[in-house]
C-alpha atoms as a PDB file:
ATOM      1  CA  UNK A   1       0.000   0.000   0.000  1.00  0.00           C
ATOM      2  CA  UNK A   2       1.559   3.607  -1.143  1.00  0.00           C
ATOM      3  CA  UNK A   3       1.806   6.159   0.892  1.00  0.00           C
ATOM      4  CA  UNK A   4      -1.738   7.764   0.339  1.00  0.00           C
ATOM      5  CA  UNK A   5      -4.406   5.876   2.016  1.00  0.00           C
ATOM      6  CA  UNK A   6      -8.165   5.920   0.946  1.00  0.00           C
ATOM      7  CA  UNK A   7      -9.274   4.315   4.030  1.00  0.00           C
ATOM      8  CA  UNK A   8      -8.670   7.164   6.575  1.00  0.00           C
ATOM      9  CA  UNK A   9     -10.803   9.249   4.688  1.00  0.00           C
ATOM     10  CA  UNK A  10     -13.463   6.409   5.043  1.00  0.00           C
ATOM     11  CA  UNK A  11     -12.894   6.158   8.716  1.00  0.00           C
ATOM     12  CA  UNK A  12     -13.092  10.203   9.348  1.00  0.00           C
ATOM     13  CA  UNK A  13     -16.553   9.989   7.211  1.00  0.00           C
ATOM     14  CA  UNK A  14     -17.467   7.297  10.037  1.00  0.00           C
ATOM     15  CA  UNK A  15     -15.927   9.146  13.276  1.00  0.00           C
ATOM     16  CA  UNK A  16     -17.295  12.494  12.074  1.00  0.00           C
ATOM     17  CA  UNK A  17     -21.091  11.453  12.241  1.00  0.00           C
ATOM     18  CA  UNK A  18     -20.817   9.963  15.813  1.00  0.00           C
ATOM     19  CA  UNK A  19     -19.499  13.076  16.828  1.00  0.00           C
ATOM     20  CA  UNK A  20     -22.615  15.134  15.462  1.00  0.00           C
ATOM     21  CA  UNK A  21     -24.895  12.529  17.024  1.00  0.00           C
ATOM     22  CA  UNK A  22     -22.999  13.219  20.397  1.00  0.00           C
ATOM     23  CA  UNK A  23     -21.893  16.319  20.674  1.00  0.00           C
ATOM     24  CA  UNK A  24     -25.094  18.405  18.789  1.00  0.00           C
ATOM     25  CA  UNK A  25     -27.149  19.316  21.568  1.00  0.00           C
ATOM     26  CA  UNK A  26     -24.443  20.947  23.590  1.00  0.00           C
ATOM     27  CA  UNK A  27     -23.286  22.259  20.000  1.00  0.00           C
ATOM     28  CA  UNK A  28     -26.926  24.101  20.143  1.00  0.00           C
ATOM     29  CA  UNK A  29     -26.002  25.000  23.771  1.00  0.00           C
ATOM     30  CA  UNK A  30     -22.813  26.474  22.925  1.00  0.00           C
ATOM     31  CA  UNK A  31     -23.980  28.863  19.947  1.00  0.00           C
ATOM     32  CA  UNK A  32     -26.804  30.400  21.543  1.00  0.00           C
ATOM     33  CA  UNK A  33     -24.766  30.999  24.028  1.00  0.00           C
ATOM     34  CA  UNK A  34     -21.999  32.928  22.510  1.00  0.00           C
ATOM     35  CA  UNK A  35     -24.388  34.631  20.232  1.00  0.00           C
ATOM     36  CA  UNK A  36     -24.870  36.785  23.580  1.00  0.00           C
ATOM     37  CA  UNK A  37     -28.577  37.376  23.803  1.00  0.00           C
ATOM     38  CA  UNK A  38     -31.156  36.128  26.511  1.00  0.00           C
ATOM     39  CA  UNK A  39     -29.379  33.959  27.920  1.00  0.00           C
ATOM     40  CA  UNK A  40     -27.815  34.001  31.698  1.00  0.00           C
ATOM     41  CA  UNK A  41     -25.480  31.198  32.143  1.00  0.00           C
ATOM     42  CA  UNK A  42     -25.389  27.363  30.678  1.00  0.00           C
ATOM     43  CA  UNK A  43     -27.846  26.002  32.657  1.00  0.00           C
ATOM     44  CA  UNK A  44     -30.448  29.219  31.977  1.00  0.00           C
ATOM     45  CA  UNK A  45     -29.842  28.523  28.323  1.00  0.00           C
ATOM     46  CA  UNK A  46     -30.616  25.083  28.903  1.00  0.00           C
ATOM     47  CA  UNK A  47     -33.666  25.451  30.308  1.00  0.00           C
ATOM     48  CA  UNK A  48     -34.734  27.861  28.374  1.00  0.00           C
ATOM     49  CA  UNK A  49     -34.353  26.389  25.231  1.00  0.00           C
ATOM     50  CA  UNK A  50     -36.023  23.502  26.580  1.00  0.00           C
ATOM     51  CA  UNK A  51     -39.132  25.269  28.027  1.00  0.00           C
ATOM     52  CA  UNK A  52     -39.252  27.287  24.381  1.00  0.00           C
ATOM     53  CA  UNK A  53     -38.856  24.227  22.160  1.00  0.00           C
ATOM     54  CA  UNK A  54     -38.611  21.371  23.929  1.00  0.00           C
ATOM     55  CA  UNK A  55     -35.994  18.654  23.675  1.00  0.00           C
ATOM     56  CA  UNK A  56     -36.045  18.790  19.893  1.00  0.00           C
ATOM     57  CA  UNK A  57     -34.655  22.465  20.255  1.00  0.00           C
ATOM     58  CA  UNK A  58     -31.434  21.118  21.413  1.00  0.00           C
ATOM     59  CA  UNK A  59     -31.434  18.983  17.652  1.00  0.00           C
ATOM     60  CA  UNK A  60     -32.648  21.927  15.756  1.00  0.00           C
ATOM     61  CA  UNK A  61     -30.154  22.072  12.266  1.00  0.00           C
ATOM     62  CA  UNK A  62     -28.705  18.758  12.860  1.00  0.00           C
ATOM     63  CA  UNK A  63     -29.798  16.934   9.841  1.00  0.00           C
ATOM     64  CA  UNK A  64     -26.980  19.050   7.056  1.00  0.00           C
ATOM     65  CA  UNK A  65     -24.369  18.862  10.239  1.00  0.00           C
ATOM     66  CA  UNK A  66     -25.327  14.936   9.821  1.00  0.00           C
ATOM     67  CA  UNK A  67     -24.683  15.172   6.064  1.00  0.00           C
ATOM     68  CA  UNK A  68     -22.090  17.206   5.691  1.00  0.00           C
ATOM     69  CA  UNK A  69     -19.505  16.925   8.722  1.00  0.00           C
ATOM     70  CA  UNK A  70     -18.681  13.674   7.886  1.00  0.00           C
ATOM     71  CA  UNK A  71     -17.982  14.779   4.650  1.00  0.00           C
ATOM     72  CA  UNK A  72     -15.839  17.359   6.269  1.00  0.00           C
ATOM     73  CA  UNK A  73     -14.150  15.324   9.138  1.00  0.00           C
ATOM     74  CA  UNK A  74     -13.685  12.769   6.670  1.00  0.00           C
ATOM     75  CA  UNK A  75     -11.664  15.062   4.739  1.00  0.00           C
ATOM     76  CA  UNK A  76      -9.835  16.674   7.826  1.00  0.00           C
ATOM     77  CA  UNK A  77      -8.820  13.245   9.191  1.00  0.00           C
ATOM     78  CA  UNK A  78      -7.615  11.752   5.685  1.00  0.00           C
ATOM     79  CA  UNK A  79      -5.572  14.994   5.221  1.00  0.00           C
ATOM     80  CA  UNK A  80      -3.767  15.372   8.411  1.00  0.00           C
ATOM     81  CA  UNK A  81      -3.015  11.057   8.600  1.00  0.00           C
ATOM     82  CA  UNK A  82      -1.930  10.943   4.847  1.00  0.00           C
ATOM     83  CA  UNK A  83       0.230  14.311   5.409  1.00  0.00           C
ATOM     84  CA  UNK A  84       1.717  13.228   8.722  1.00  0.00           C
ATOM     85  CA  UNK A  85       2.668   9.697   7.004  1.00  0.00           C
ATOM     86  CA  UNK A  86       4.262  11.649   3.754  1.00  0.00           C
ATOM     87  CA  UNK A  87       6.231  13.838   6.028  1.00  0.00           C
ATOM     88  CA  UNK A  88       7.613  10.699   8.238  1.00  0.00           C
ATOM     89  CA  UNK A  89       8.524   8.658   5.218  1.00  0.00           C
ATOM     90  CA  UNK A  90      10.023  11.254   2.889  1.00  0.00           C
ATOM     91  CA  UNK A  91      12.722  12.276   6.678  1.00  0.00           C
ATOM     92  CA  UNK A  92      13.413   8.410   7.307  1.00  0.00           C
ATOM     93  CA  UNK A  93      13.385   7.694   3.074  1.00  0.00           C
ATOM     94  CA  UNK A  94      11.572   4.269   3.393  1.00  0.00           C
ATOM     95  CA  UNK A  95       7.839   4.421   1.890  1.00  0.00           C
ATOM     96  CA  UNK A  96       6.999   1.220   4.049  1.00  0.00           C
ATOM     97  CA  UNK A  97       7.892   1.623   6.992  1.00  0.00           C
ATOM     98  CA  UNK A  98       6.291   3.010   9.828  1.00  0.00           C
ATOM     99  CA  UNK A  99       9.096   5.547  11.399  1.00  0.00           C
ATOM    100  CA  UNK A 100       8.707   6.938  14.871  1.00  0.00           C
ATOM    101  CA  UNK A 101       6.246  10.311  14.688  1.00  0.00           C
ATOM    102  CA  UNK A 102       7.978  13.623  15.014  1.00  0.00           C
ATOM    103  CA  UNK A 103       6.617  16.470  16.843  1.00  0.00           C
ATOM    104  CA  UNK A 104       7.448  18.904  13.443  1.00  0.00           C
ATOM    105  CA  UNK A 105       5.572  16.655  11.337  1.00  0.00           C
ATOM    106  CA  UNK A 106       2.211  16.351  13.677  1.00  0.00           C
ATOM    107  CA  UNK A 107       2.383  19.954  13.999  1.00  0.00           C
ATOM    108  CA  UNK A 108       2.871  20.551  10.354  1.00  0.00           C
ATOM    109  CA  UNK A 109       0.312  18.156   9.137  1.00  0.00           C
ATOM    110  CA  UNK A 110      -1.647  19.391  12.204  1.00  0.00           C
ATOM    111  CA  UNK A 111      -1.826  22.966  10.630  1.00  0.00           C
ATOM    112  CA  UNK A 112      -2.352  21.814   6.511  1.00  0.00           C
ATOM    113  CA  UNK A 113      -5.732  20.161   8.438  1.00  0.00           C
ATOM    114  CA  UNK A 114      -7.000  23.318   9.375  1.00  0.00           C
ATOM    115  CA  UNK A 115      -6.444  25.100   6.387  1.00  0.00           C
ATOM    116  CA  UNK A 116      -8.646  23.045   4.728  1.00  0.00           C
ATOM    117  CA  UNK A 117     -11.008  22.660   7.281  1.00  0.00           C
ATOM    118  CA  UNK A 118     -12.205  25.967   7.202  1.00  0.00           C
ATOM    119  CA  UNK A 119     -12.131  25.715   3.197  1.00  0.00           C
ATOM    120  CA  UNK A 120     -14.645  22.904   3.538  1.00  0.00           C
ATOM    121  CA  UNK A 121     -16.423  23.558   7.376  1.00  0.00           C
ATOM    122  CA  UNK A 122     -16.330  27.214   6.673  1.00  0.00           C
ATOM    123  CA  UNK A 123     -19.915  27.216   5.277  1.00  0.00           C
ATOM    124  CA  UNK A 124     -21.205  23.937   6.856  1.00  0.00           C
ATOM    125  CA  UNK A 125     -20.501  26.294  10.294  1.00  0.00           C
ATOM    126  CA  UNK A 126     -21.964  29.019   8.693  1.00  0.00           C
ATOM    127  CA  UNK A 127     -25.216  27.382   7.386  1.00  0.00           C
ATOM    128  CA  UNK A 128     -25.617  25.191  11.374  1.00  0.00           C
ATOM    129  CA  UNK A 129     -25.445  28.199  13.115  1.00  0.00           C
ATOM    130  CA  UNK A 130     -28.030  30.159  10.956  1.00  0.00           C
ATOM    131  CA  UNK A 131     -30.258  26.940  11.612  1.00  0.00           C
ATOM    132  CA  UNK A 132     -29.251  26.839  15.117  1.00  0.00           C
ATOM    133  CA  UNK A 133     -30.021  30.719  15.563  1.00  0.00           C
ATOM    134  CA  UNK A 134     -32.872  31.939  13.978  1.00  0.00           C
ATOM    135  CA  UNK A 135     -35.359  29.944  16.802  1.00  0.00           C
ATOM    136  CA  UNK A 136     -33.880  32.746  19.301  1.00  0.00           C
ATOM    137  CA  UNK A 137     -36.227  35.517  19.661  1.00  0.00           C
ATOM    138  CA  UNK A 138     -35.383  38.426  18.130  1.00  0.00           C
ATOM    139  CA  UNK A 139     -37.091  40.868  20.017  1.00  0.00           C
ATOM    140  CA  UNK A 140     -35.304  39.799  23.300  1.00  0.00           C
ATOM    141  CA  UNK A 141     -32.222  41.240  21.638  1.00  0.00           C
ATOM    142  CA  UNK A 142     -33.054  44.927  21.874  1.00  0.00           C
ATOM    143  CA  UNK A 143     -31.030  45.903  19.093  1.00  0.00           C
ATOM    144  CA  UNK A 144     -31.668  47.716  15.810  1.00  0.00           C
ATOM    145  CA  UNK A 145     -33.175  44.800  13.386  1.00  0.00           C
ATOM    146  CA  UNK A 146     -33.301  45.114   9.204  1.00  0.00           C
ATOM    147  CA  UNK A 147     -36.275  46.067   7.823  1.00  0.00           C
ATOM    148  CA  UNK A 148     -37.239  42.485   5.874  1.00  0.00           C
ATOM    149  CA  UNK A 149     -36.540  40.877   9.836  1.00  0.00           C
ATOM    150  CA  UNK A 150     -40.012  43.248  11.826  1.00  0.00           C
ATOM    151  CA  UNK A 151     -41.687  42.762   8.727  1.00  0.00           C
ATOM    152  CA  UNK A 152     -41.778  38.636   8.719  1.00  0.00           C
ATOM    153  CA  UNK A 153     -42.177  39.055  12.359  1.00  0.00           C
ATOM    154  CA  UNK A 154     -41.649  35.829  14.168  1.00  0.00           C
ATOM    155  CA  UNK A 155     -41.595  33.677  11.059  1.00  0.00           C
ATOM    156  CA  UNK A 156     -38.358  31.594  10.367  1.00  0.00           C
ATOM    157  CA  UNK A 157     -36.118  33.312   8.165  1.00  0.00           C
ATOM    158  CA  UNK A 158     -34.967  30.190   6.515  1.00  0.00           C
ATOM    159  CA  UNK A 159     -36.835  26.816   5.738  1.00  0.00           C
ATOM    160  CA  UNK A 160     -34.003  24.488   6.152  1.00  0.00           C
ATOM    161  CA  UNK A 161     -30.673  23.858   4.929  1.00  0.00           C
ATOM    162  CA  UNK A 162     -31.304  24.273   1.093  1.00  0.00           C
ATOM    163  CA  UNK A 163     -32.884  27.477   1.572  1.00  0.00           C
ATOM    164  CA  UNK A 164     -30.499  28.830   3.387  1.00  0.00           C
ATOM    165  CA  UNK A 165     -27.883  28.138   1.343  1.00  0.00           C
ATOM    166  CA  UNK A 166     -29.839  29.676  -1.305  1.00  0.00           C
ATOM    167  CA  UNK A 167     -30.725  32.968   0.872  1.00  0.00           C
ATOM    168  CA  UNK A 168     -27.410  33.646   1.808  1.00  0.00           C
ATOM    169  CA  UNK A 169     -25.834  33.037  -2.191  1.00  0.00           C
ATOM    170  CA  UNK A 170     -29.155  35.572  -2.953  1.00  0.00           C
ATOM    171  CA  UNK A 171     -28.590  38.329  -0.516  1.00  0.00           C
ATOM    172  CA  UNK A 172     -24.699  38.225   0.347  1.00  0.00           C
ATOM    173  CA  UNK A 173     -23.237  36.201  -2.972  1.00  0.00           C
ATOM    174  CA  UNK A 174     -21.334  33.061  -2.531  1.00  0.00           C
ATOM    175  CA  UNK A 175     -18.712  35.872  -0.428  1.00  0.00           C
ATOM    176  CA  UNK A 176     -21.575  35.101   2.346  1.00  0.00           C
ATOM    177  CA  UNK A 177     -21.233  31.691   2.863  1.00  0.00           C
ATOM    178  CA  UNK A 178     -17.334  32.524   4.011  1.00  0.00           C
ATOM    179  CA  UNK A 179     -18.726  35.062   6.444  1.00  0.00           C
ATOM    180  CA  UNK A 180     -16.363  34.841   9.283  1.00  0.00           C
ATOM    181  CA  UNK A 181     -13.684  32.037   7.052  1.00  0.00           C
ATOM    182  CA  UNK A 182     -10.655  34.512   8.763  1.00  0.00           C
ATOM    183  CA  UNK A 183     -11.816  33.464  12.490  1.00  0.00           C
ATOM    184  CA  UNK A 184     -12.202  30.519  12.100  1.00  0.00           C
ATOM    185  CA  UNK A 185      -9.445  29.941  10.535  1.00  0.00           C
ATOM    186  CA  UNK A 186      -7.204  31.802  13.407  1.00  0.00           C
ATOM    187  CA  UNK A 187      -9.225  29.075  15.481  1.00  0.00           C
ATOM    188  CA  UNK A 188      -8.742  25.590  13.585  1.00  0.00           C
ATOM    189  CA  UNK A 189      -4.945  26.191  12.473  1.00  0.00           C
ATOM    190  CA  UNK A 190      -3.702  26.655  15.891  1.00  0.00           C
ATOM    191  CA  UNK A 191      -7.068  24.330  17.487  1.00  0.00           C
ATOM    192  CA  UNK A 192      -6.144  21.539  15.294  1.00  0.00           C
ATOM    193  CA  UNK A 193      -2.589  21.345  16.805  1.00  0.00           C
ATOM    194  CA  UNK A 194      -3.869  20.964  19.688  1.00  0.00           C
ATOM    195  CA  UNK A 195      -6.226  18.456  18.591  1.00  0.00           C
ATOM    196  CA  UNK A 196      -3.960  15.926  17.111  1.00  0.00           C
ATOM    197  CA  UNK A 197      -0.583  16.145  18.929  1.00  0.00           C
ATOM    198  CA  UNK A 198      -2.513  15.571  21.982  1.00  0.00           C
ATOM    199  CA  UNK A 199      -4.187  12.650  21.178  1.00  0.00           C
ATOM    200  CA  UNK A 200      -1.468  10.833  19.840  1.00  0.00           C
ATOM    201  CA  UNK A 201       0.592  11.483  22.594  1.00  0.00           C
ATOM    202  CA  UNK A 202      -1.714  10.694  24.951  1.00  0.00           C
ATOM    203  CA  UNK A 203      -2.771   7.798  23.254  1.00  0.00           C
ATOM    204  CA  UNK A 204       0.949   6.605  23.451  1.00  0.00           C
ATOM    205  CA  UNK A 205       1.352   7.154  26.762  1.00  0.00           C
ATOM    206  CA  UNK A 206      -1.657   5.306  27.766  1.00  0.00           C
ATOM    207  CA  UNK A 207      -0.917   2.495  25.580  1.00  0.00           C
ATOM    208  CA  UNK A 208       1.648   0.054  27.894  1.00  0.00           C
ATOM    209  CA  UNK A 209       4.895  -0.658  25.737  1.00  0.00           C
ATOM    210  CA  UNK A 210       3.953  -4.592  25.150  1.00  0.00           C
ATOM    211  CA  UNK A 211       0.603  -3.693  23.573  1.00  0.00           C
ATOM    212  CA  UNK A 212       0.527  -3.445  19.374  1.00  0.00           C
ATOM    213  CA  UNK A 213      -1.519  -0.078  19.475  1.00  0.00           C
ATOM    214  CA  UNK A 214      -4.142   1.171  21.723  1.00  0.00           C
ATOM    215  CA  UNK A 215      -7.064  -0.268  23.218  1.00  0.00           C
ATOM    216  CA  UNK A 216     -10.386   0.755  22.693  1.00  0.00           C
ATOM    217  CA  UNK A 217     -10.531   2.845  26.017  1.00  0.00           C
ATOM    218  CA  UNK A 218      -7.005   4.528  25.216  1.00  0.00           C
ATOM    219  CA  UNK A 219      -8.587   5.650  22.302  1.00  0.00           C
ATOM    220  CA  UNK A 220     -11.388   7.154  24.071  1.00  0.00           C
ATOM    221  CA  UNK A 221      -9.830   8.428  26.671  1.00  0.00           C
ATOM    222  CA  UNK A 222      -7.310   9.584  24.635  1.00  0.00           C
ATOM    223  CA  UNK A 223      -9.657  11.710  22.206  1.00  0.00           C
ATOM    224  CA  UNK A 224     -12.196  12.928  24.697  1.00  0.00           C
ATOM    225  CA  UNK A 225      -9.102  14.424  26.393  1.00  0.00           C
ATOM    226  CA  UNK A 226      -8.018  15.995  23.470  1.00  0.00           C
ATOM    227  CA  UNK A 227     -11.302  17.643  22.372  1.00  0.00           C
ATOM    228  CA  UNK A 228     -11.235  19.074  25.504  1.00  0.00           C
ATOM    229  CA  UNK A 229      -7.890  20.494  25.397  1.00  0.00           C
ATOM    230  CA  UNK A 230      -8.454  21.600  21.670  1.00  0.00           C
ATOM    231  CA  UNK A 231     -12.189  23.150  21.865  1.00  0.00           C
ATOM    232  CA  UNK A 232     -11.124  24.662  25.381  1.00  0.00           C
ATOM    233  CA  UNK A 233      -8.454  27.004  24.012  1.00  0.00           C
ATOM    234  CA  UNK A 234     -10.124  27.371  21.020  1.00  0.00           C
ATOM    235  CA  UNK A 235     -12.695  29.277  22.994  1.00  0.00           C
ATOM    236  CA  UNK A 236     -11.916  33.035  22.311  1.00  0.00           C
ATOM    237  CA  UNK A 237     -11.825  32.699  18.780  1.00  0.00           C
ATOM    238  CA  UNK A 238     -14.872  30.789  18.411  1.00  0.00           C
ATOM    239  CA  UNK A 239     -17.206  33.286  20.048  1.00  0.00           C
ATOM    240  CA  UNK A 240     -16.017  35.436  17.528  1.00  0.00           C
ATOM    241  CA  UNK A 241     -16.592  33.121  14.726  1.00  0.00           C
ATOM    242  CA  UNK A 242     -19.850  32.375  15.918  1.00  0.00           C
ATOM    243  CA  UNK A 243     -20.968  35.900  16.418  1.00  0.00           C
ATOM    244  CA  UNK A 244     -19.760  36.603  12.907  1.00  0.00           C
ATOM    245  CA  UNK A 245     -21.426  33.962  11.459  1.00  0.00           C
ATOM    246  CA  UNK A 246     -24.988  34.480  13.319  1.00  0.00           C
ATOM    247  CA  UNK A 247     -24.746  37.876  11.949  1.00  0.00           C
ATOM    248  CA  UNK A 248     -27.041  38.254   9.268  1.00  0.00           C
ATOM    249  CA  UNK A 249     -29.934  36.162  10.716  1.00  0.00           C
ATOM    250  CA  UNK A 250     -31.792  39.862  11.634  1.00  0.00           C
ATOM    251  CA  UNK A 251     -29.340  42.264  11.713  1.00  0.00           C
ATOM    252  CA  UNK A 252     -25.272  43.310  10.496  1.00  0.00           C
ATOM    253  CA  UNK A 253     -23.590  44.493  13.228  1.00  0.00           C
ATOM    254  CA  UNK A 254     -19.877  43.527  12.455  1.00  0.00           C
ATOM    255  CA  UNK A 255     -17.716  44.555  10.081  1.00  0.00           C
ATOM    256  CA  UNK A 256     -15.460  41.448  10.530  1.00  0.00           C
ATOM    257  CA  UNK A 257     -12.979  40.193  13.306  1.00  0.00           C
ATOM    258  CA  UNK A 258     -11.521  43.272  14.696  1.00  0.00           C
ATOM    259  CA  UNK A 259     -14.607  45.079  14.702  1.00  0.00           C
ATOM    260  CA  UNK A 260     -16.768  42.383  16.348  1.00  0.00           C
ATOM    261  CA  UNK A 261     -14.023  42.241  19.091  1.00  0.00           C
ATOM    262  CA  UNK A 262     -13.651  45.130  20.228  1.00  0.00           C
ATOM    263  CA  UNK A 263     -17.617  45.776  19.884  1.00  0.00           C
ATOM    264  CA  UNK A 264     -17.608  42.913  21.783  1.00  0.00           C
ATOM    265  CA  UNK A 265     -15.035  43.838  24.383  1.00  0.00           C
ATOM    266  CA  UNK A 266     -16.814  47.402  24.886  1.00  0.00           C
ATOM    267  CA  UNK A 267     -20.073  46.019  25.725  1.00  0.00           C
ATOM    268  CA  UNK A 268     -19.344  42.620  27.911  1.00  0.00           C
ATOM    269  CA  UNK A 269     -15.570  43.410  28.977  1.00  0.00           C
ATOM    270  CA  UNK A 270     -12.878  40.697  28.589  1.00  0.00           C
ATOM    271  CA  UNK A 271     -15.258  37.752  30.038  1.00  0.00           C
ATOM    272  CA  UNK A 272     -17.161  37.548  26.607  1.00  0.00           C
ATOM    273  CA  UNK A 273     -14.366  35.652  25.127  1.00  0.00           C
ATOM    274  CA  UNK A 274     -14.708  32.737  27.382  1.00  0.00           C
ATOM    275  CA  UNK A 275     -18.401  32.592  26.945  1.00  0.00           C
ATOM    276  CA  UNK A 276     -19.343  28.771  26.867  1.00  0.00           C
ATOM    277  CA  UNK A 277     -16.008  27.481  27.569  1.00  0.00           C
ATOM    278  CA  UNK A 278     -17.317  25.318  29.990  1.00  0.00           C
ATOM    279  CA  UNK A 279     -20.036  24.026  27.536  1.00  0.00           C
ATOM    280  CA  UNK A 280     -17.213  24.000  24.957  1.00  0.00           C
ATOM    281  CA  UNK A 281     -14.913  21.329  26.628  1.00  0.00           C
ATOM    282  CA  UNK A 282     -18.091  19.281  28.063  1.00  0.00           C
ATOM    283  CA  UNK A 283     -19.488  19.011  24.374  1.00  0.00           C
ATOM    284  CA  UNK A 284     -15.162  18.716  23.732  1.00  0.00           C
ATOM    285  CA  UNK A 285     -14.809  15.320  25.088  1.00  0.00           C
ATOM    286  CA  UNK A 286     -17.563  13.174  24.335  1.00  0.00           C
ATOM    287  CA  UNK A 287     -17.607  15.154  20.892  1.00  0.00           C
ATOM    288  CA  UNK A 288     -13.864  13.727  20.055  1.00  0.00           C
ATOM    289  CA  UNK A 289     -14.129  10.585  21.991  1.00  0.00           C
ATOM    290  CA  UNK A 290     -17.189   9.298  19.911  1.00  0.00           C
ATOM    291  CA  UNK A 291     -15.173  11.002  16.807  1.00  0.00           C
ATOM    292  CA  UNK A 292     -11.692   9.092  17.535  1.00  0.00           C
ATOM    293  CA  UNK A 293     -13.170   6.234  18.376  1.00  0.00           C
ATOM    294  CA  UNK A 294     -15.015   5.558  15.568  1.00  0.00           C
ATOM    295  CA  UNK A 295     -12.083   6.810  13.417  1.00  0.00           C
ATOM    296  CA  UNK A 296      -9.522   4.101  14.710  1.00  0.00           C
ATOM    297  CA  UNK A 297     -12.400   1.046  14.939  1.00  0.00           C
ATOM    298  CA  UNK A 298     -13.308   1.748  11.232  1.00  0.00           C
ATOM    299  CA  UNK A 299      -9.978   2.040  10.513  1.00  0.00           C
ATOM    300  CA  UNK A 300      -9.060  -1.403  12.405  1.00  0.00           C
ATOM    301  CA  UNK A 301     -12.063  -2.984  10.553  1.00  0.00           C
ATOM    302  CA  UNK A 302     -11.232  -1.320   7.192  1.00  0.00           C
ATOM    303  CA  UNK A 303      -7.325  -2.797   7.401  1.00  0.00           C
ATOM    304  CA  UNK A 304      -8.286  -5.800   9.097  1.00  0.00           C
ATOM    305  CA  UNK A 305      -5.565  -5.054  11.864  1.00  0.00           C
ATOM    306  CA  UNK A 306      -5.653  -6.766  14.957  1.00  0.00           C
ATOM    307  CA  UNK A 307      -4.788  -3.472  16.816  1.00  0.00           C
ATOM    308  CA  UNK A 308      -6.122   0.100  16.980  1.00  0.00           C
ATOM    309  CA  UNK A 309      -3.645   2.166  15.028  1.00  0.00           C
ATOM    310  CA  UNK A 310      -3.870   5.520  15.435  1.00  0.00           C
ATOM    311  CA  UNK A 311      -3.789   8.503  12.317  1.00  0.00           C
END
């Protein structure tokens, strides 16, 4: 087998819709949340969104994440395990083998993953959050709305995922569906580093020196504690990305990242950027857990190995 490998792009595709089944709700959580209006804390978000909608509130938008992130982690993962393995063989100069992992190459391949992550993700994030956003009540907000938003009143702006998509090409060009592309890619570069050089280090370490690869609950462990790590000092930049990105649901407030932090900063001081951290790491772990997990088993079953191997 050459150097490029089909099958971890199969095995993200696999990993990256048990995270969306896992992690969704507190996803939901996490973006009303940082959108800043109506809601107190985590747990008043929580039970408002519940009171408002229900427990299908918490699921509202997930179908295209469904569809589409495992598309997109599927991507992410083959990328960053087919660049990392290039890297290795072209230092050590023999295609087969499997030479010990450098820190320069994780970080490298690390960072060519989040490039194109937000060249893919950039408008699957844009087009959840729009879903994900346009239940909250606008008139909560108390802020000056468009004109097309008081005249459909309390009406959805957009009918689903297709019509979003379409609204958004319509009204901003296909420019729009990039809103906020330069935060989040400030976030995934430097979040993906510290997405994958944790894990496989702490995969490693858990993993006693007899065993082949890790075990299942390495794995887990492993990942969860990564995600955590990763979407925990990733926290900053995401509430900007997210505010970016929910702009334009009612109302343009931000003229793009330095304007929506220090708008931002005036308003709600320094604490804004570490709105939902908590609910960031919680949705973090089981999130990557569920996502490595199912990466490395599909992988195992894929290669027929008789030990977890991981990207």
């Amino acid at each position: 087998m050459g150097s490029f490998q089909l099958d971890d792009f199969a095995a993200g595709w696999i990993g990256g819709a048990a995270s969306v089944i896992v992690g969704h709700p507190l996803d939901t959580v996490k973006t009303r949340l940082q959108a800043g209006v109506g809601y107190g804390n985590t747990l008043d978000c929580i039970r408002t969104v519940y009171r408002r909608e229900s427990v299908f509130g918490f699921f509202k938008g997930m179908s295209f994440p469904l569809a589409s992130i495992a598309v997109y982690n599927s991507v992410v993962f083959g990328v960053f395990s087919n660049t990392q393995r290039l890297l290795s063989r072209q230092r050590c100069g023999e295609p087969e083998a499997s030479p010990p992992r450098r820190l320069s190459d994780l970080l490298l391949a690390s960072m060519v993953a989040g490039v194109v992550s937000v060249g893919l993700g950039g408008p699957v994030d844009l087009i959840k959050i729009r879903l994900q956003m346009q239940a909250q009540p606008f008139r909560e907000a108390n802020l000056r709305l468009k004109p097309r938003a008081l005249a459909r009143g309390e009406r959805p702006v957009y009918q689903g995922p297709v019509h979003c998509i379409a609204t958004i090409v319509r009204t901003e060009g296909l420019a729009g569906l990039y809103r906020g592309a330069s935060a989040m890619l400030l976030r995934d570069v430097p979040g993906y580093c510290l997405y994958f050089i944790p894990y496989v280090f702490l995969s490693e370490w858990i993993t006693p020196e007899a065993c082949t690869g890790p075990s299942p609950c390495a794995v887990w462990l492993a990942g969860g504690m990564a995600g955590a790590i990763s979407w925990g000092t990733a926290t900053p930049m995401d509430v900007v990305k997210s505010r970016l990105q929910a702009d334009g649901v009612y109302l343009n407030k931000y003229k793009g990242v330095l304007d929506c932090i220090s708008q931002s900063y005036q308003k709600e001081g320094l604490k804004v950027f570490f709105r939902g951290v908590t609910v960031n790491a919680m949705r973090g772990f089981p999130m990557s857990a569920a996502m490595f997990l199912g990466y490395e088993l599909s992988l195992h079953a894929l290669r027929g190995d008789h030990a977890v191997t991981d990207p």
